[in-house]
C-alpha atoms as a PDB file:
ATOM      1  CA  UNK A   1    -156.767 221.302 173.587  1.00  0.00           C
ATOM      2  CA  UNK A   2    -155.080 221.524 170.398  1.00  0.00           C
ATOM      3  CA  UNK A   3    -154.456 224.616 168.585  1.00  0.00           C
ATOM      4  CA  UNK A   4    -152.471 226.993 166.725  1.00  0.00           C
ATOM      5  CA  UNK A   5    -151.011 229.184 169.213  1.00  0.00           C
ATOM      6  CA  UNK A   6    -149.959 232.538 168.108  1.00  0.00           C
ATOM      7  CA  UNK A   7    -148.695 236.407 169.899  1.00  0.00           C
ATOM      8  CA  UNK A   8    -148.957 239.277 168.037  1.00  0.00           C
ATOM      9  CA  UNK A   9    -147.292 241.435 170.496  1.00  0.00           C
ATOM     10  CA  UNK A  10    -144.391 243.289 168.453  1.00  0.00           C
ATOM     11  CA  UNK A  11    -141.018 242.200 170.765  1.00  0.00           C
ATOM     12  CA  UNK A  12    -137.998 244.397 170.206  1.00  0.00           C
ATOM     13  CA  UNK A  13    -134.651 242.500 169.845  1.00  0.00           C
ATOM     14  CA  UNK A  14    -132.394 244.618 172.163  1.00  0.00           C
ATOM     15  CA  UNK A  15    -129.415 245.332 169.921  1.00  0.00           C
ATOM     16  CA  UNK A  16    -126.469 244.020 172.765  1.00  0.00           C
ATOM     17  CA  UNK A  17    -124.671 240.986 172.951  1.00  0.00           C
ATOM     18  CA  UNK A  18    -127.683 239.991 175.737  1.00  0.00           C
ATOM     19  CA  UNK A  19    -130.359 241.092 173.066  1.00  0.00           C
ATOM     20  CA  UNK A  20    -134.255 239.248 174.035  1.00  0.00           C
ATOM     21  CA  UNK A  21    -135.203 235.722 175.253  1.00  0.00           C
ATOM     22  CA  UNK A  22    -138.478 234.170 174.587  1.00  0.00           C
ATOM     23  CA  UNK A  23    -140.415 231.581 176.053  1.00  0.00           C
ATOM     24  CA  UNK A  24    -142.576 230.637 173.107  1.00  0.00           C
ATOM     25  CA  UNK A  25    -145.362 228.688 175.165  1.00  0.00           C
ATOM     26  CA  UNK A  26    -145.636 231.310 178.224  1.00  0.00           C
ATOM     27  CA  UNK A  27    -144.675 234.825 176.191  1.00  0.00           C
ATOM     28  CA  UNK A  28    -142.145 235.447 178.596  1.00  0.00           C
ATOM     29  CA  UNK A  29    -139.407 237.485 177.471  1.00  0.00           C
ATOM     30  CA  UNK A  30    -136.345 238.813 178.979  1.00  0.00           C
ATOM     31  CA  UNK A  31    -132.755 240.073 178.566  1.00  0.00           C
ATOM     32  CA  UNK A  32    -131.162 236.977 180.513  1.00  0.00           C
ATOM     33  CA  UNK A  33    -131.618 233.617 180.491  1.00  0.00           C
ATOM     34  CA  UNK A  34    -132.198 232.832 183.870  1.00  0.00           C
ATOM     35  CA  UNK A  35    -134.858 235.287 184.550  1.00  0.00           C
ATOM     36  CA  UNK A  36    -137.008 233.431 181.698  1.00  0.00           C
ATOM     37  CA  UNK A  37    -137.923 230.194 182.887  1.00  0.00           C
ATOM     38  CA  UNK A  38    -138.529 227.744 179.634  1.00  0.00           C
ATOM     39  CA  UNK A  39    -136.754 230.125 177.103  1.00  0.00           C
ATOM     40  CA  UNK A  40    -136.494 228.745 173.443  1.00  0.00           C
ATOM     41  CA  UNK A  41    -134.681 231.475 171.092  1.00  0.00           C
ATOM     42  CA  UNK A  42    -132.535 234.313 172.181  1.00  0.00           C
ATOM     43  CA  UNK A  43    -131.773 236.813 169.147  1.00  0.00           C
ATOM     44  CA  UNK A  44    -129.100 239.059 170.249  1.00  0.00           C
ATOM     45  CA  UNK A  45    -126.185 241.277 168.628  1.00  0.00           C
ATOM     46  CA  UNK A  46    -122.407 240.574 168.583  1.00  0.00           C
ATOM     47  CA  UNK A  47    -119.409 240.477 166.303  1.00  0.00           C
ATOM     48  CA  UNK A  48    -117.255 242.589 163.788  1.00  0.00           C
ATOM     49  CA  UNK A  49    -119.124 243.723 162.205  1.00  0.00           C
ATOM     50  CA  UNK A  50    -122.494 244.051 164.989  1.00  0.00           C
ATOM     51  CA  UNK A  51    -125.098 242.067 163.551  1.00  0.00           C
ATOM     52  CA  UNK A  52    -128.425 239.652 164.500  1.00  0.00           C
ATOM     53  CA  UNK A  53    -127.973 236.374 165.790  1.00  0.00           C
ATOM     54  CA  UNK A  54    -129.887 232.967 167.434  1.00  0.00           C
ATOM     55  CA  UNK A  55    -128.858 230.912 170.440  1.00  0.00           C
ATOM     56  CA  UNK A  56    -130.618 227.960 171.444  1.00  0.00           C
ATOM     57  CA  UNK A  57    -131.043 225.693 174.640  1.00  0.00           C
ATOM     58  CA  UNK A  58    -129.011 222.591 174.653  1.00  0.00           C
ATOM     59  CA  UNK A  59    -131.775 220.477 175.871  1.00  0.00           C
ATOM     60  CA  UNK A  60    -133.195 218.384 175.921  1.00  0.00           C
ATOM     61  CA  UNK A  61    -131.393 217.059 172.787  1.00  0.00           C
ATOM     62  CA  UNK A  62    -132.326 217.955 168.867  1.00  0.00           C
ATOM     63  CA  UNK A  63    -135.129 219.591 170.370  1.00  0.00           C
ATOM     64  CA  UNK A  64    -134.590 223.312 169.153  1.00  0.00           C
ATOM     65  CA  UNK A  65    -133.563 224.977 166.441  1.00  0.00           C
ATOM     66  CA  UNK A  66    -134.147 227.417 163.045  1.00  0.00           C
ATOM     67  CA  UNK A  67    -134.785 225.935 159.385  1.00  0.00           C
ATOM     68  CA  UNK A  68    -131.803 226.069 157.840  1.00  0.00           C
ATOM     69  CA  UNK A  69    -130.258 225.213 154.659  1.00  0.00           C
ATOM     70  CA  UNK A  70    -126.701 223.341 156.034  1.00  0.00           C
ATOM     71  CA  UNK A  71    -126.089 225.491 158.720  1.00  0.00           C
ATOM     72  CA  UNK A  72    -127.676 229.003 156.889  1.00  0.00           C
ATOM     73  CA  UNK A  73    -130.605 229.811 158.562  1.00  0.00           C
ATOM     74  CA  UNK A  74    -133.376 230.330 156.118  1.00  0.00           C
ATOM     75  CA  UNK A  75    -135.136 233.468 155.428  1.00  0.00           C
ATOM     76  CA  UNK A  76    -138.806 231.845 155.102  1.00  0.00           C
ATOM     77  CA  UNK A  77    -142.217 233.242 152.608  1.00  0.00           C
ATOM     78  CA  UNK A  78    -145.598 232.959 153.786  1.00  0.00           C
ATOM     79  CA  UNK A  79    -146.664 229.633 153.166  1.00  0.00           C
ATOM     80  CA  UNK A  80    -143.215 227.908 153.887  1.00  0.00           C
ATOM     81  CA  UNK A  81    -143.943 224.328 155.510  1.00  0.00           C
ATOM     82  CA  UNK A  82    -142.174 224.387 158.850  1.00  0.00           C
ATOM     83  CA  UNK A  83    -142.109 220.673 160.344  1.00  0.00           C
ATOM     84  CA  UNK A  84    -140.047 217.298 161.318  1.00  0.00           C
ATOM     85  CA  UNK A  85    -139.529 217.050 157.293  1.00  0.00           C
ATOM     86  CA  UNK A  86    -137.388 220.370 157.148  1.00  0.00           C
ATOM     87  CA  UNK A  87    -133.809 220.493 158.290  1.00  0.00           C
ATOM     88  CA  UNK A  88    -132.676 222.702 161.510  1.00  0.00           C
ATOM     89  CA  UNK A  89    -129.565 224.239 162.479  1.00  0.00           C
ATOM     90  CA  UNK A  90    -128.569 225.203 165.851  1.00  0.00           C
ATOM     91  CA  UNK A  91    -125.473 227.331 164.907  1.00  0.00           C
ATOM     92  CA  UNK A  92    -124.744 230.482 167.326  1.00  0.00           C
ATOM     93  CA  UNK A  93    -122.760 233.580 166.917  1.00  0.00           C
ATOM     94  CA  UNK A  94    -119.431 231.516 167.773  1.00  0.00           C
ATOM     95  CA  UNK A  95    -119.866 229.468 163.935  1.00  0.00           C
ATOM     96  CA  UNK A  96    -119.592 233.089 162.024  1.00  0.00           C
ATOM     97  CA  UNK A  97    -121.881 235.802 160.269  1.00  0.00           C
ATOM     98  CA  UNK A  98    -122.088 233.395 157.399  1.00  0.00           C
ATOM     99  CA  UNK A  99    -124.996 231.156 159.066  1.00  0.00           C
ATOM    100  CA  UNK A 100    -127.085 234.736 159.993  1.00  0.00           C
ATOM    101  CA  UNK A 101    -126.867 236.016 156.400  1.00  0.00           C
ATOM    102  CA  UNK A 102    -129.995 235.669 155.392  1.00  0.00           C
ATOM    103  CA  UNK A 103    -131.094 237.623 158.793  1.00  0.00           C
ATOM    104  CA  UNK A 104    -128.970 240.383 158.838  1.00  0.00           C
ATOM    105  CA  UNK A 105    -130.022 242.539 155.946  1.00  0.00           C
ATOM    106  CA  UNK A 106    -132.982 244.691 155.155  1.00  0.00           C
ATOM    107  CA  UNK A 107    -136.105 242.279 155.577  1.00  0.00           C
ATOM    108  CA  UNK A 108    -139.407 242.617 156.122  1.00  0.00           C
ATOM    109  CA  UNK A 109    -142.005 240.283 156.609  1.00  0.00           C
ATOM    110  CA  UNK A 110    -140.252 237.342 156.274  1.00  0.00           C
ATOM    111  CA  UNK A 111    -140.389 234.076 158.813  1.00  0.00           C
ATOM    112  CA  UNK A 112    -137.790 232.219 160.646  1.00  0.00           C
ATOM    113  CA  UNK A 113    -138.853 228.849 161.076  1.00  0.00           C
ATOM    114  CA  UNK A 114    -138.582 227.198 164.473  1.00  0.00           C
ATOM    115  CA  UNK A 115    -138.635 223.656 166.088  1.00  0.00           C
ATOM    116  CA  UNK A 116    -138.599 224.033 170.131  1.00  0.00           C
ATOM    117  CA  UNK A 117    -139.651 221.531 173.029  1.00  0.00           C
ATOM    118  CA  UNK A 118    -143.144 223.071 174.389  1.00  0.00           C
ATOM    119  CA  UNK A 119    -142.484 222.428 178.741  1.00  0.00           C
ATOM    120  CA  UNK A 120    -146.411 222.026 178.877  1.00  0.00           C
ATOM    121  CA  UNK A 121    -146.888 219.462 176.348  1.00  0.00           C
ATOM    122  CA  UNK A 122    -143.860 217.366 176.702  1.00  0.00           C
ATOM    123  CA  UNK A 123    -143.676 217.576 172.775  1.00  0.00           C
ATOM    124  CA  UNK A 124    -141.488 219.019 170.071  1.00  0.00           C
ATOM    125  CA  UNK A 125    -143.553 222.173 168.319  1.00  0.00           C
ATOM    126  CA  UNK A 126    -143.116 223.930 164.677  1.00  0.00           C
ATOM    127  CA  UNK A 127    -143.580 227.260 164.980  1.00  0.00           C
ATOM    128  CA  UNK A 128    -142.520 230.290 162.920  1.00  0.00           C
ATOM    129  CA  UNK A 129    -141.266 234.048 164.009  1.00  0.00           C
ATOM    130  CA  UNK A 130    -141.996 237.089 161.604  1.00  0.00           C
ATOM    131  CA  UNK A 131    -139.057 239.215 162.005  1.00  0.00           C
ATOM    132  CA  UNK A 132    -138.261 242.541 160.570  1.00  0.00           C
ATOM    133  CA  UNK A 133    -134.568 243.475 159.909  1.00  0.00           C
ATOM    134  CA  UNK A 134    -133.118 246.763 159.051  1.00  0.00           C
ATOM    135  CA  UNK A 135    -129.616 247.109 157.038  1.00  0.00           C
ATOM    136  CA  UNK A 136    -127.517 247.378 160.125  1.00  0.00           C
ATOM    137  CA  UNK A 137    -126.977 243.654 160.199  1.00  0.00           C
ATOM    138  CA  UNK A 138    -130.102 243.086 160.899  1.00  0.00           C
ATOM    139  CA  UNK A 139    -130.675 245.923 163.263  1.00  0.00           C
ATOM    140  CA  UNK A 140    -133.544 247.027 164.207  1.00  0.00           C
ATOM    141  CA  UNK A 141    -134.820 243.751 164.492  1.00  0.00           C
ATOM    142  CA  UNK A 142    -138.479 243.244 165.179  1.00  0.00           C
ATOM    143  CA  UNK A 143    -140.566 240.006 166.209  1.00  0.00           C
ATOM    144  CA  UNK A 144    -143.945 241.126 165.065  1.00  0.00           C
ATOM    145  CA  UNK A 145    -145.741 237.930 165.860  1.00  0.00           C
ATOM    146  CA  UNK A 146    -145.394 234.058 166.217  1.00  0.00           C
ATOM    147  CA  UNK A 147    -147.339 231.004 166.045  1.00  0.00           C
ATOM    148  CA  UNK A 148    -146.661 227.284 166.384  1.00  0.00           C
ATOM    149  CA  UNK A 149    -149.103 224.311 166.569  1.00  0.00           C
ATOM    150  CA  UNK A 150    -149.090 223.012 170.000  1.00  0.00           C
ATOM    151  CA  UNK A 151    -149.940 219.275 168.998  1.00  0.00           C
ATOM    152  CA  UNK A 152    -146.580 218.753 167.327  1.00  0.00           C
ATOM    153  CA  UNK A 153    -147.882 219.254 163.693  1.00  0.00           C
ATOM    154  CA  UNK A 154    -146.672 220.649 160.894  1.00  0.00           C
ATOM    155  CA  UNK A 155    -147.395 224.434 160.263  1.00  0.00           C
ATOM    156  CA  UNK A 156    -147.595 226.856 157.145  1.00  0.00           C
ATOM    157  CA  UNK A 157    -145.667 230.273 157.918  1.00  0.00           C
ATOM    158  CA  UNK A 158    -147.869 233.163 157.952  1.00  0.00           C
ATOM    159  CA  UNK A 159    -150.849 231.133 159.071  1.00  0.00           C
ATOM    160  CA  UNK A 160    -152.769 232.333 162.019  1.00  0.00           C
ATOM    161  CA  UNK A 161    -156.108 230.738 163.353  1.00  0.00           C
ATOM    162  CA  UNK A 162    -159.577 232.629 162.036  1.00  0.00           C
ATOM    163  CA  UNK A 163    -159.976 233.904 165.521  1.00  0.00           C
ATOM    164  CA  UNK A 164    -156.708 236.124 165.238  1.00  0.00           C
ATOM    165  CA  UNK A 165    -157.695 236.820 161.537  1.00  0.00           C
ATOM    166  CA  UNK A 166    -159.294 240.703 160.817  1.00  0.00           C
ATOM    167  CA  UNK A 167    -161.814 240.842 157.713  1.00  0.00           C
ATOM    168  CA  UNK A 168    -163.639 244.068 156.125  1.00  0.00           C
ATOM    169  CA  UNK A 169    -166.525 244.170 154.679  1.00  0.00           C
ATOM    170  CA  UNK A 170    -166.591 246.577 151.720  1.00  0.00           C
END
């Protein structure tokens, strides 16, 4: 069925060079790689300075990946489009702090937009993360919820379906 799939459970980015992988279509989380089956984005610490960085599977190809300006990972607003149209970067901790900057300062409730192949669909899904940074290069770091469309479409950061939504009535 298709759907915006989103988890608001807040995930804690561990701040060590092993740091938190996430398997976007299961939840799964973990500190290594191999103990989360399907993982998509693993934000972790390292360098000289210590501050927050992404890593990304290697396959299959130009599946995966952050919107990015050149290799800068943007730092996205609510209602940032987040599809094939957008450009995504790949870059890891080994291509400099310069591609993180944008992460690893004082930030809150901004989005990190994400491209990643979903293992249930077969299909390349646009999702978003909204991550919290503190001043420490980005540490804490906080994933306070995600979302992607599992059909492959484009998606609007910050949008969540009306089930997830909470209204008052005044």
């Amino acid at each position: 069925m298709a759907a915006v799939v989103c988890s608001s459970a807040a995930i804690s980015v561990p701040a060590n060079i092993d740091g938190v992988y996430l398997n976007l279509v299961t939840g799964a989380q973990g500190t290594a790689g191999g103990s989360v089956a399907g993982w998509d984005i693993n934000l972790y610490q390292t360098g000289t300075p210590a501050a927050l960085y992404f890593f990304w599977p290697a396959t299959p190809a130009t599946s995966f990946g952050g919107v990015a300006t050149g290799t800068v990972y943007d730092s996205l607003t609510s209602g940032a489009t987040i599809g094939a149209a957008q450009s995504y970067s790949v870059a890891s901790g080994g291509g400099g702090a310069a591609n993180f900057v944008n992460w690893q300062v004082a930030s809150t409730g901004r989005f990190l937009g994400v491209r990643f192949f979903n293992e249930a669909t077969s299909a390349i899904n646009f999702g978003w993360l909204q991550l919290d940074t503190g001043a420490t290069g980005g540490f804490p770091a906080t994933i306070n919820q995600y979302c992607y469309d599992n059909t492959g479409a484009t998606i609007t950061a910050g949008t969540t379906p009306v089930a997830l939504q909470r209204f008052s009535i005044d």
